[in-house]
Protein backbone atom coordinates (compact mmCIF):
# COMPACT_ATOMS: atom_id res chain seq x y z
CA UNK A 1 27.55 92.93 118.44
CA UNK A 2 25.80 90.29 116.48
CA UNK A 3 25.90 90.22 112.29
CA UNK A 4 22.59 90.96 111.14
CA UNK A 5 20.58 88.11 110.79
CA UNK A 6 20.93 86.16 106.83
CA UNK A 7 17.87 85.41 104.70
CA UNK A 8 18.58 82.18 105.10
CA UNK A 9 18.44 82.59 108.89
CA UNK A 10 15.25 84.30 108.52
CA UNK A 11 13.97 81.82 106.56
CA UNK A 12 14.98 79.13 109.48
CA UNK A 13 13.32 81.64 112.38
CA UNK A 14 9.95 81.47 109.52
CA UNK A 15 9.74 77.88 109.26
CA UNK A 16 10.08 77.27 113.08
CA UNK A 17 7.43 80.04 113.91
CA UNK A 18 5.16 78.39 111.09
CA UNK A 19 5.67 74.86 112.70
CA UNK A 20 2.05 73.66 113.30
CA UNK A 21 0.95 73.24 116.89
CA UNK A 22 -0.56 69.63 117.89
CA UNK A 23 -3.05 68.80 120.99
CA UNK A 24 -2.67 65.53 122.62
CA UNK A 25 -5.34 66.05 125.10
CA UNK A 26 -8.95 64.58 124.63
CA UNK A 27 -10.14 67.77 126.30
CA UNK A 28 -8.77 70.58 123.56
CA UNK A 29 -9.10 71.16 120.02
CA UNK A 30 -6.73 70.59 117.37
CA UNK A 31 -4.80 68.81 114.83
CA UNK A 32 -3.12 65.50 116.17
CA UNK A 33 -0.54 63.27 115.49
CA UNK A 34 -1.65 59.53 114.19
CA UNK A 35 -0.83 58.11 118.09
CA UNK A 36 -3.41 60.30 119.74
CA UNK A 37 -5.90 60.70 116.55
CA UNK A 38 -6.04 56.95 117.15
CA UNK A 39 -7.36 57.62 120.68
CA UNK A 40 -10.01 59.80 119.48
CA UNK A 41 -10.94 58.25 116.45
CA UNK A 42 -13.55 55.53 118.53
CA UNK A 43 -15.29 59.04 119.42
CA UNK A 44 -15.63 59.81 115.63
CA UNK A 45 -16.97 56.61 114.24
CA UNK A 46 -19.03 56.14 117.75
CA UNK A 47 -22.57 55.04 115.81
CA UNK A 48 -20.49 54.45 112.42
CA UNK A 49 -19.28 51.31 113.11
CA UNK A 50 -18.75 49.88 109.42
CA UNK A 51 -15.47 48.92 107.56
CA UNK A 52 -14.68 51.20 105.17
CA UNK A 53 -13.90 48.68 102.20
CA UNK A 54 -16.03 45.83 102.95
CA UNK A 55 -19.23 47.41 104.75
CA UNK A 56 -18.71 44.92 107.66
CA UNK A 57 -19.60 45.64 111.11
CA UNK A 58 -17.29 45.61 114.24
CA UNK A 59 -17.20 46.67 118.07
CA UNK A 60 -14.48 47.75 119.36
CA UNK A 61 -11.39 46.41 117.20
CA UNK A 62 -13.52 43.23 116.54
CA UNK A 63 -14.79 42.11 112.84
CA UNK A 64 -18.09 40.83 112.55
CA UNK A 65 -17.09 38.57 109.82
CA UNK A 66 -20.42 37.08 109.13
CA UNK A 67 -22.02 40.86 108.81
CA UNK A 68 -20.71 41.58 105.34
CA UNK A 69 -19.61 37.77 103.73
CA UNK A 70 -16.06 38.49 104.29
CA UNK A 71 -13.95 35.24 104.09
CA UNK A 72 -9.89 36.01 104.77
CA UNK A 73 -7.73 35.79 101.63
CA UNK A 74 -4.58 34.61 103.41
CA UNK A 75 -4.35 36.32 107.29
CA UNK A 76 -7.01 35.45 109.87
CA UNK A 77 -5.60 37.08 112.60
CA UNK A 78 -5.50 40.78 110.70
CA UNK A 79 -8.91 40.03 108.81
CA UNK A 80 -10.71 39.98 112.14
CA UNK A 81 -9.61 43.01 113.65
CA UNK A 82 -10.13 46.52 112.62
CA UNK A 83 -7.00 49.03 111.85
CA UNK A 84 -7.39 52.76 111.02
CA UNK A 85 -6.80 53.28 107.32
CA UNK A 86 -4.72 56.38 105.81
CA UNK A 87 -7.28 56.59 102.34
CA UNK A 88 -3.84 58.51 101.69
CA UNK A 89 -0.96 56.62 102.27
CA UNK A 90 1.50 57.81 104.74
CA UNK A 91 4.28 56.75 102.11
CA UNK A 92 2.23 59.60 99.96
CA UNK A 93 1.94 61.86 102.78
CA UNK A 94 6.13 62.00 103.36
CA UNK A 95 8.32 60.03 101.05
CA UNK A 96 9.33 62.79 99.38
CA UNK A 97 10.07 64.63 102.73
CA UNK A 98 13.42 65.12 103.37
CA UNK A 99 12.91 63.34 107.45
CA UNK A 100 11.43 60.02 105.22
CA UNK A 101 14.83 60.05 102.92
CA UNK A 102 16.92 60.22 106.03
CA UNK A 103 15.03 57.44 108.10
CA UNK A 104 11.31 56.26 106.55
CA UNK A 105 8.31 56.68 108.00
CA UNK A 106 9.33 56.70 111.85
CA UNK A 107 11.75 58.77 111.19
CA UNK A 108 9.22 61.72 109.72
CA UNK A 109 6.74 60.77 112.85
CA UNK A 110 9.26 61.71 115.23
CA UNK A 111 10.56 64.72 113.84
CA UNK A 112 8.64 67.00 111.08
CA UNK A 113 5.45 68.15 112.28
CA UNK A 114 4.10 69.08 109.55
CA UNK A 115 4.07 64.78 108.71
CA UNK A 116 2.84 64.11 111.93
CA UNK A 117 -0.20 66.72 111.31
CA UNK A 118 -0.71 65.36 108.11
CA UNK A 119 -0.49 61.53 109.40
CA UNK A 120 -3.00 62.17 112.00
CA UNK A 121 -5.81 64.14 110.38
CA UNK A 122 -8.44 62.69 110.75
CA UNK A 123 -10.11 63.54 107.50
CA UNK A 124 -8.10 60.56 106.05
CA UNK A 125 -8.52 58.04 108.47
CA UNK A 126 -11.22 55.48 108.43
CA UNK A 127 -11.84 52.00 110.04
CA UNK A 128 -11.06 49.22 107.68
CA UNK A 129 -10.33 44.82 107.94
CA UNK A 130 -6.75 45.13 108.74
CA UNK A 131 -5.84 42.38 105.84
CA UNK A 132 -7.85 44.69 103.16
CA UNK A 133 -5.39 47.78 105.24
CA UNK A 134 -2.24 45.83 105.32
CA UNK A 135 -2.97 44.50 100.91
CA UNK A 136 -4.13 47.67 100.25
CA UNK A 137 -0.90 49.25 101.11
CA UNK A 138 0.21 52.69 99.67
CA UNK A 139 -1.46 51.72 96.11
CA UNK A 140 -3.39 54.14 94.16
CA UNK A 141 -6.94 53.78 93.79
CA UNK A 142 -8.37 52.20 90.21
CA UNK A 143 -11.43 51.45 88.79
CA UNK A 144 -10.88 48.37 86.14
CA UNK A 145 -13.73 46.30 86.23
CA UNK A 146 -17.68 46.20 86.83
CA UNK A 147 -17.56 43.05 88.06
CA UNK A 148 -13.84 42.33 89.81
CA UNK A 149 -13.79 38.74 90.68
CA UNK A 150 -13.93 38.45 94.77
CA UNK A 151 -10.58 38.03 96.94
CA UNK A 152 -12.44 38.63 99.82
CA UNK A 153 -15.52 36.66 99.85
CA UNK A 154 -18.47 39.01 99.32
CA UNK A 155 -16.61 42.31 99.63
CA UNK A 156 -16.39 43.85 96.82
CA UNK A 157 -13.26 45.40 97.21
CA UNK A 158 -10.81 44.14 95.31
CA UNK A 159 -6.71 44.46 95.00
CA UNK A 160 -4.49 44.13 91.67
CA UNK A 161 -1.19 43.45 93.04
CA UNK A 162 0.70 42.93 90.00
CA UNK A 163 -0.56 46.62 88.74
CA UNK A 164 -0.14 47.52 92.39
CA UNK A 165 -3.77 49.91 92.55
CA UNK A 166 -7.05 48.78 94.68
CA UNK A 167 -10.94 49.17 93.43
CA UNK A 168 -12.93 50.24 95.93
CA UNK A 169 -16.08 49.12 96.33
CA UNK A 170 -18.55 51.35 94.84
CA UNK A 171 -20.48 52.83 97.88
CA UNK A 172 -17.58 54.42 99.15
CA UNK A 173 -15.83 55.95 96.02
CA UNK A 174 -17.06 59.66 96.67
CA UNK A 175 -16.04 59.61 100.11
CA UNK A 176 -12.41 58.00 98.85
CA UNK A 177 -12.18 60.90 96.02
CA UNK A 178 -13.38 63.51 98.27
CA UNK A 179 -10.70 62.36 101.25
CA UNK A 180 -7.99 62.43 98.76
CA UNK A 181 -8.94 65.32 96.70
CA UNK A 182 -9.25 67.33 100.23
CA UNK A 183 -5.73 66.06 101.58
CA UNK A 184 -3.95 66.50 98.63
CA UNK A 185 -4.88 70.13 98.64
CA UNK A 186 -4.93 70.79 102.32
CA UNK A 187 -0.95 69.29 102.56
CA UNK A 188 0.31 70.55 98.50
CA UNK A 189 0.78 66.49 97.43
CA UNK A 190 1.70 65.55 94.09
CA UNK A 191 -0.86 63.84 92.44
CA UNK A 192 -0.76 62.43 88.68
CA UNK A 193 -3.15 63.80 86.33
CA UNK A 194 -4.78 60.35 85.68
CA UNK A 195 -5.56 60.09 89.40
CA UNK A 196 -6.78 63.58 89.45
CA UNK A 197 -9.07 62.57 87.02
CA UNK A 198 -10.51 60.06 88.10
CA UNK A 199 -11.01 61.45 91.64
CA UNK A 200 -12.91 64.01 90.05
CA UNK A 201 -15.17 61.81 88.37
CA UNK A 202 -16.04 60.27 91.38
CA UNK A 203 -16.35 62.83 93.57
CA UNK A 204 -18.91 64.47 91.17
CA UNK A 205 -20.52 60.87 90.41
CA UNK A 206 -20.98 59.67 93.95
CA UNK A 207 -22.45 62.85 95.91
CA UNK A 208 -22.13 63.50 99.65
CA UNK A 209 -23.92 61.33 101.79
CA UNK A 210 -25.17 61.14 105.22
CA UNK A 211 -22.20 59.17 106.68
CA UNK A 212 -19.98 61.35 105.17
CA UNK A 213 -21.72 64.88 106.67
CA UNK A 214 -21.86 62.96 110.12
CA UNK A 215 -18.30 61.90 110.31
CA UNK A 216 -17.69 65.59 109.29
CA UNK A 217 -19.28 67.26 112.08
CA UNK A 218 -17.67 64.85 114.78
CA UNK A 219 -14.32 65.59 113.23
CA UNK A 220 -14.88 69.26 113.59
CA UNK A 221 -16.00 68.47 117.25
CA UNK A 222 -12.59 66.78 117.68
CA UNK A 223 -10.14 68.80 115.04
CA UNK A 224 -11.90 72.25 114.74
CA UNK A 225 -11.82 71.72 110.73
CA UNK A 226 -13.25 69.04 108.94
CA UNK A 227 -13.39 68.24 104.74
CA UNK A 228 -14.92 71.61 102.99
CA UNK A 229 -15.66 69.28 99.93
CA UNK A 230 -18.08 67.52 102.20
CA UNK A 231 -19.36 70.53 104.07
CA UNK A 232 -19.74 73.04 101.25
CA UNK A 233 -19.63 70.20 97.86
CA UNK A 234 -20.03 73.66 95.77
CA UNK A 235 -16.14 73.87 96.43
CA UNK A 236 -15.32 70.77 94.29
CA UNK A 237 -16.09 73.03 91.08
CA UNK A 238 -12.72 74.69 92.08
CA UNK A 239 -10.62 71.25 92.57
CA UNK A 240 -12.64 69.50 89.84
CA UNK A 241 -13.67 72.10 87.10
């Protein structure tokens, strides 16, 4: 006969059972992990082709360049292609997981699936100039100037590496706030009460816009949920009061 099972056993059987299921099929419904999000992400943005940080134009992975002013601050080859952008960091999403602690980033993609749902929603993903992705890095969002002196040519997105935080340019702040605000809730993240702050203010300063509610209802084509802050903004009062 078998002991009866432990609480901690039964906490073991919970977790498993809890585990969150991921599609990897263009054809079904569902959260992903980042590897297939990244194959339906083209889908998403189909008729949204525009960087995120810059405003500049691209088909397929290629910049346009010339479309938004952007002149590379230091890598060519990254500046003219397009990456998908984690507005929350993956080092956000798990370095205080106990699969990043044991073996980074890789380590949490391949096994804790909660990571790998959080990695791939595609809430937080948007297209962006891989050298703004790869400077931006996991730094916090700021806002320290009106007028940031250009790094990038004419985008006005701008990078403070010594402080280690990046100013987005101002058309997409409410989308930024309301993509971290959302994941941050939806995945129980730590977030400091100055960034809270601020991603209040902008969420309530910069309302929804029309990119934002079409990008919504293609993720929910894709995902089956999208961002509530973008398809019910009354909900902010309860993040943000």
């Amino acid at each position: 006969m078998q002991p009866p099972p432990t609480n901690q056993t039964k906490q073991v059987e919970k977790a498993e059972v809890e585990k969150p299921e991921l599609v990897n099929s263009k054809k079904e419904i569902g959260h992903r992990d980042f590897a297939n999000a990244k194959k339906i992400l083209p889908e998403v943005f189909a008729g949204l082709e525009e960087d995120f940080y810059c405003g500049c134009t691209y088909s397929g992975k290629k910049v346009d360049l010339n479309s938004c002013g952007y002149v590379p601050r230091k890598n060519q080859t990254r500046a003219e292609r397009i990456e998908w952008e984690h507005v929350v960091p993956a080092w956000v999403l798990g370095h205080q997981r106990q699969c990043w602690q044991q073996g980074g980033r890789d380590n949490c993609t391949a096994s804790d699936t909660e990571f790998s749902k959080a990695e791939g929603d595609l809430n937080n993903l948007v297209p962006a100039v891989g050298e703004v992705n790869g400077d931006r890095s996991n730094y916090s969002y700021g806002a320290w100037s009106n007028n940031p002196t250009p790094i990038y040519g004419s985008c006005k997105t701008v990078i403070d590496f010594k402080l280690k935080r990046a100013q987005p340019r101002e058309e997409v702040r409410g989308r930024a706030a309301r993509i971290t605000l959302y994941m941050h809730e939806k995945y129980k993240l730590n977030m400091s009460r100055q960034d809270r702050q601020l991603m209040c203010a902008w969420a309530k300063l910069y309302p929804v816009d029309t990119w934002e509610q079409t990008r919504d209802k293609k993720i929910i084509r894709w995902q089956g949920e999208g961002n509530p802050l973008v398809s019910d903004p009354q909900q902010l009062s309860s993040l943000c009061p």
